[in-house]
C-alpha atoms as a PDB file:
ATOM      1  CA  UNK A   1      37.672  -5.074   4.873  1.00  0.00           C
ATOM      2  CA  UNK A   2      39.048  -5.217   1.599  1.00  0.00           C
ATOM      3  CA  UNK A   3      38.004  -2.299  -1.333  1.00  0.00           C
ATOM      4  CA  UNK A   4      35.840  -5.314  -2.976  1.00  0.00           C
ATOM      5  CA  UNK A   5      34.261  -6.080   0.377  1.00  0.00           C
ATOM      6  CA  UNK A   6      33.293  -2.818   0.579  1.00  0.00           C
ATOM      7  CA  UNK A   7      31.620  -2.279  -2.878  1.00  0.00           C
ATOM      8  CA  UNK A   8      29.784  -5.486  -2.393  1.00  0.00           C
ATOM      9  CA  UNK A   9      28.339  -3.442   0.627  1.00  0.00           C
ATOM     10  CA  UNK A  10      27.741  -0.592  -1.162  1.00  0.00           C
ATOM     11  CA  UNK A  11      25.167  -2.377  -3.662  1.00  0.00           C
ATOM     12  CA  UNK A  12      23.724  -4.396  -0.743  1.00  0.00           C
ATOM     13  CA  UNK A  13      22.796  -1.349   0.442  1.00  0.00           C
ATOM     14  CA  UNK A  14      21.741   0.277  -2.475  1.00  0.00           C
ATOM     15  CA  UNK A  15      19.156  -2.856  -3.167  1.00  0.00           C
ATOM     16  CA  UNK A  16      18.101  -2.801   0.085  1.00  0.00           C
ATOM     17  CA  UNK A  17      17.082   0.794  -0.368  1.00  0.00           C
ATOM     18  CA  UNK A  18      15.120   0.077  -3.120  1.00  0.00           C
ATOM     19  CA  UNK A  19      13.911  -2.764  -1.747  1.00  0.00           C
ATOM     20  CA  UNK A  20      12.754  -0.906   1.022  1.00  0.00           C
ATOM     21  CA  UNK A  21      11.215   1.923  -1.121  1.00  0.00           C
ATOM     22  CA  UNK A  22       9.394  -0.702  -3.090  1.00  0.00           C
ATOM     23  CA  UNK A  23       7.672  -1.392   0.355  1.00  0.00           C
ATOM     24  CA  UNK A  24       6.566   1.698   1.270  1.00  0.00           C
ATOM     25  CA  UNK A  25       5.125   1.912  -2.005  1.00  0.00           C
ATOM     26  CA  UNK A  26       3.042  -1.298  -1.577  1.00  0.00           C
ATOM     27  CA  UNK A  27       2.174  -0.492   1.876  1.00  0.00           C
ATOM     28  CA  UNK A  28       0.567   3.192   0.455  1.00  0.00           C
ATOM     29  CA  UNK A  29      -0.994   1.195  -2.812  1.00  0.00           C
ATOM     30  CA  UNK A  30      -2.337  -1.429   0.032  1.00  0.00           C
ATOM     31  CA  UNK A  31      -3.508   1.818   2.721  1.00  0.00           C
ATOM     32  CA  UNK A  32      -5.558   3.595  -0.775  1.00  0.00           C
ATOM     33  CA  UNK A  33      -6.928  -0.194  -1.544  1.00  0.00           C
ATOM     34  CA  UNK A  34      -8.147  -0.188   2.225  1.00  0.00           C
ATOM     35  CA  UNK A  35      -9.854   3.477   2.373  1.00  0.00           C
ATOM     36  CA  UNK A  36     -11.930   2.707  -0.861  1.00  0.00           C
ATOM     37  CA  UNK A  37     -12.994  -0.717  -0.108  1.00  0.00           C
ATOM     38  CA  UNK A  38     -13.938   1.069   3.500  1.00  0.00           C
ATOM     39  CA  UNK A  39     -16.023   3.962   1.889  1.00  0.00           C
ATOM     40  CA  UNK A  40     -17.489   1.504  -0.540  1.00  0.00           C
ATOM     41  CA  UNK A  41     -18.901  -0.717   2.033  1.00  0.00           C
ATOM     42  CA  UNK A  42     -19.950   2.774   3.928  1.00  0.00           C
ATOM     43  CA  UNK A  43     -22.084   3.560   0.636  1.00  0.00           C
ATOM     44  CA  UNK A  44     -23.834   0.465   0.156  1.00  0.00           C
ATOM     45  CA  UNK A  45     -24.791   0.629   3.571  1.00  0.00           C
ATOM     46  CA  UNK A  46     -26.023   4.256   3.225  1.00  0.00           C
ATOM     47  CA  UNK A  47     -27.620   3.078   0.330  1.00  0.00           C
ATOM     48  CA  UNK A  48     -29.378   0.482   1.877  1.00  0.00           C
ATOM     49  CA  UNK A  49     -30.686   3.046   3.816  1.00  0.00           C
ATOM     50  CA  UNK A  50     -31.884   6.084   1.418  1.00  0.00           C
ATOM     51  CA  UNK A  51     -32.303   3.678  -2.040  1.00  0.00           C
ATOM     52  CA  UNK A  52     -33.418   6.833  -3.803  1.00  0.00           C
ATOM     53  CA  UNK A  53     -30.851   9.572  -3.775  1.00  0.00           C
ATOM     54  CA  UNK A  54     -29.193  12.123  -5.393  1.00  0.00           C
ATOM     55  CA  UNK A  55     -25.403  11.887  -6.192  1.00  0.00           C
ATOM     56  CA  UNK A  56     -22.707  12.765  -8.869  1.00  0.00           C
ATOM     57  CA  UNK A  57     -20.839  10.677 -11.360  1.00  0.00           C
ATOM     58  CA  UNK A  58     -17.594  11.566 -11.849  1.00  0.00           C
ATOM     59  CA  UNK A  59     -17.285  12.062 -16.381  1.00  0.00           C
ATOM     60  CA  UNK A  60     -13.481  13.376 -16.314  1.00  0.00           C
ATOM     61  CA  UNK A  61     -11.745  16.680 -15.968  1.00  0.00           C
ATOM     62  CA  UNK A  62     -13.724  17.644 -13.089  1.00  0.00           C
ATOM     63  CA  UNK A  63     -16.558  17.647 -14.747  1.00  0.00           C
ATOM     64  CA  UNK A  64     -19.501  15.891 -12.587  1.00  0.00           C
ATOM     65  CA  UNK A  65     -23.016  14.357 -14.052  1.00  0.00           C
ATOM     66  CA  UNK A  66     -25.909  14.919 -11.669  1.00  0.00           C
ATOM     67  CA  UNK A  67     -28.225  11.780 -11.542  1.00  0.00           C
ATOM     68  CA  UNK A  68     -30.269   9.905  -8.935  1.00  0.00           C
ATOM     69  CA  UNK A  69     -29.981   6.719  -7.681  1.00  0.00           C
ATOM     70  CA  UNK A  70     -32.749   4.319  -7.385  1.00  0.00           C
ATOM     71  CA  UNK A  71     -31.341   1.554  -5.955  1.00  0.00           C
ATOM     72  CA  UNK A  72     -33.156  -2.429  -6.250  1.00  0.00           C
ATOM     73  CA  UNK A  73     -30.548  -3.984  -3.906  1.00  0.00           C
ATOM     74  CA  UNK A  74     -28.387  -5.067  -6.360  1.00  0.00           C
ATOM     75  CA  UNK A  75     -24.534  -3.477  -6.850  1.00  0.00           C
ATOM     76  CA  UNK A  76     -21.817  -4.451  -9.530  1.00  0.00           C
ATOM     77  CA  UNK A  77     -18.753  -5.760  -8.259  1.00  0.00           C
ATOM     78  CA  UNK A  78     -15.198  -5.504 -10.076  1.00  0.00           C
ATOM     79  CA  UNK A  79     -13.346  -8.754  -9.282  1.00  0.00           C
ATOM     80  CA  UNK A  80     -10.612  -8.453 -10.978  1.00  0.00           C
ATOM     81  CA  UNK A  81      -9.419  -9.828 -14.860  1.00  0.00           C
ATOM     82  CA  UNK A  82     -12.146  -7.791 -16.217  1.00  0.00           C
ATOM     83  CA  UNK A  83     -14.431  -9.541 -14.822  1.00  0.00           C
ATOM     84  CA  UNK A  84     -17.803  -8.022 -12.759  1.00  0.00           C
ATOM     85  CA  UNK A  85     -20.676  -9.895 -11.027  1.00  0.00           C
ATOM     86  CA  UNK A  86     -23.887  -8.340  -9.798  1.00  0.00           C
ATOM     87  CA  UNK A  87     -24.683  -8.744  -6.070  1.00  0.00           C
ATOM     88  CA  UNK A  88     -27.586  -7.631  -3.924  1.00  0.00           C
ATOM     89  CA  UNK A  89     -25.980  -5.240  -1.220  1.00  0.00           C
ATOM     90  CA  UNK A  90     -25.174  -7.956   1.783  1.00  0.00           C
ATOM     91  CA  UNK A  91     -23.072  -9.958  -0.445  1.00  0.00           C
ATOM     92  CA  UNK A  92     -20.890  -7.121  -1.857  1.00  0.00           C
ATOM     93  CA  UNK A  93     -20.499  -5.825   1.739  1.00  0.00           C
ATOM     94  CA  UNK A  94     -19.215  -9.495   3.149  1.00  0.00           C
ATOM     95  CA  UNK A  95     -16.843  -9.588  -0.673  1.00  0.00           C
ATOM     96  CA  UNK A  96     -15.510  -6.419   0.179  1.00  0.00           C
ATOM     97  CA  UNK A  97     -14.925  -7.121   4.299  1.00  0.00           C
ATOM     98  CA  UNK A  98     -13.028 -10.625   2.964  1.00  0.00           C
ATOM     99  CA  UNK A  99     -10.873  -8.063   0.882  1.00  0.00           C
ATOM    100  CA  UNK A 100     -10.736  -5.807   3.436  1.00  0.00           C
ATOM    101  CA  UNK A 101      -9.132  -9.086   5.919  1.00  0.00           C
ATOM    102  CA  UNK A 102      -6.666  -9.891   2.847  1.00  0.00           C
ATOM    103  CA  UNK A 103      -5.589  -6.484   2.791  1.00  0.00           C
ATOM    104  CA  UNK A 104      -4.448  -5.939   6.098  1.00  0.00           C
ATOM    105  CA  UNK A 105      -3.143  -9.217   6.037  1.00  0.00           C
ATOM    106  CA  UNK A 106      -0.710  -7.907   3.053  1.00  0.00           C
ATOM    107  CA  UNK A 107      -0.046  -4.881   5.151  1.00  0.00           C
ATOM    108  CA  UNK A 108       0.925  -6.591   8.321  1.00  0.00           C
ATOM    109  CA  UNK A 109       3.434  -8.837   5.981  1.00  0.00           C
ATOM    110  CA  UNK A 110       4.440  -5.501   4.087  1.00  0.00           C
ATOM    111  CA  UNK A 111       5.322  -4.117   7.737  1.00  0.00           C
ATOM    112  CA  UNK A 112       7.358  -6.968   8.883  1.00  0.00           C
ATOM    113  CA  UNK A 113       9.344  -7.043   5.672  1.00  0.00           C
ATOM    114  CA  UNK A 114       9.666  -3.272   5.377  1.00  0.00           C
ATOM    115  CA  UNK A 115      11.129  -3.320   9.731  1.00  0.00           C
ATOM    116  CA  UNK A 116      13.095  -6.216   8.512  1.00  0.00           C
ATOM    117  CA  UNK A 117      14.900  -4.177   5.552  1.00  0.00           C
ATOM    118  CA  UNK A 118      15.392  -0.950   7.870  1.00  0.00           C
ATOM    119  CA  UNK A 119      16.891  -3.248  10.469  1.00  0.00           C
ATOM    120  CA  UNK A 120      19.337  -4.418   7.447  1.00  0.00           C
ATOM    121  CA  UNK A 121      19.954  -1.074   6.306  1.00  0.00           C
ATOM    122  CA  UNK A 122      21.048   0.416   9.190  1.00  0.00           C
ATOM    123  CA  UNK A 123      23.250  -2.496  10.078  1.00  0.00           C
ATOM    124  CA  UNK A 124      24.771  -1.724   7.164  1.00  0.00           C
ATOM    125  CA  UNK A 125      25.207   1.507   8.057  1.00  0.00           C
ATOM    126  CA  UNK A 126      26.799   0.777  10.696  1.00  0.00           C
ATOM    127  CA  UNK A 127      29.484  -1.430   8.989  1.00  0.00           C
ATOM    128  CA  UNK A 128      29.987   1.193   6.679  1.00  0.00           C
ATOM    129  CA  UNK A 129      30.675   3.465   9.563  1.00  0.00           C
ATOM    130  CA  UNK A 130      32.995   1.209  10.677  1.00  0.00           C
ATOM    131  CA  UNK A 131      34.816   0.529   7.330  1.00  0.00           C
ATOM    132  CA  UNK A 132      35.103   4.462   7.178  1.00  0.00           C
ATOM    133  CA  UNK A 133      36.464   5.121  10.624  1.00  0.00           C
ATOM    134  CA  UNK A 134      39.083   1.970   9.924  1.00  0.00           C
ATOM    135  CA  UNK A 135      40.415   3.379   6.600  1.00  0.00           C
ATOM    136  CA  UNK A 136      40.593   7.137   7.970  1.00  0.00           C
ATOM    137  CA  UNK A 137      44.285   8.156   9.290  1.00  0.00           C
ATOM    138  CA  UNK A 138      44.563   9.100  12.814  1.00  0.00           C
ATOM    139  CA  UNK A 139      44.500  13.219  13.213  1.00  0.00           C
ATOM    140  CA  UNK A 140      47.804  13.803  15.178  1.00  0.00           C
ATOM    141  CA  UNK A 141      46.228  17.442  16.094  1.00  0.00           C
ATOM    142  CA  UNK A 142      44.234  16.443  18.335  1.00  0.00           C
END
């Protein structure tokens, strides 16, 4: 393998480490996304439940806002570009499940991508190995 061979490896490598970090990033970002749209869809529900109840609204710094909520079936809904709609509470639930499907959808195709790259990376490894082990002199000591 010639010296330019081996630099081409070198950034192959290199981009496939940050490809791969890239990943694991999504794949957290996509885990978070999961968890809130999970505890979201818990709340309604517990809402549905109790529609009058105490609670605290986060105003910054950790500084809370005590307040009760009296609850007419109805929930806002981010859906992304700014935009929100107002739902009553079975609707939101079956918009956030759909999301919830999507998500681990994008985490199942995160996966195989990410166990694709690490398959890559240590194949290249192992070339570079190789390349090392080729280019090293023979130790007549031993």
């Amino acid at each position: 393998m010639s010296e330019e061979q081996a630099q081409q490896l070198m950034q192959q490598m290199q981009m496939l480490e940050t490809y791969f970090t890239d990943l694991s990033q999504r794949e957290g970002t996509f885990l978070n996304v999961l968890k809130e749209a999970t505890a979201a869809i818990d709340s309604i529900r517990s809402l549905s439940q109790k529609p009058e109840s105490d609670t605290l609204i986060p105003i910054g710094m950790g500084t809370y806002l005590p307040t009760k909520i009296s609850s007419d079936k109805k929930i806002v809904l981010n859906i992304g570009a700014g935009v929100a709609l107002e739902k009553d509470f079975p609707s939101a639930i079956n918009y956030l499940e759909a999301r919830i499907k999507e998500i681990e959808v994008a985490l199942q195709d995160t996966a195989a991508k990410k166990q694709e790259a690490a398959a890559r990376l240590e194949q290249g490894r192992e070339q570079m190995n190789q390349l090392m082990q080729s280019v090293q002199p023979p130790n007549p000591g031993k």
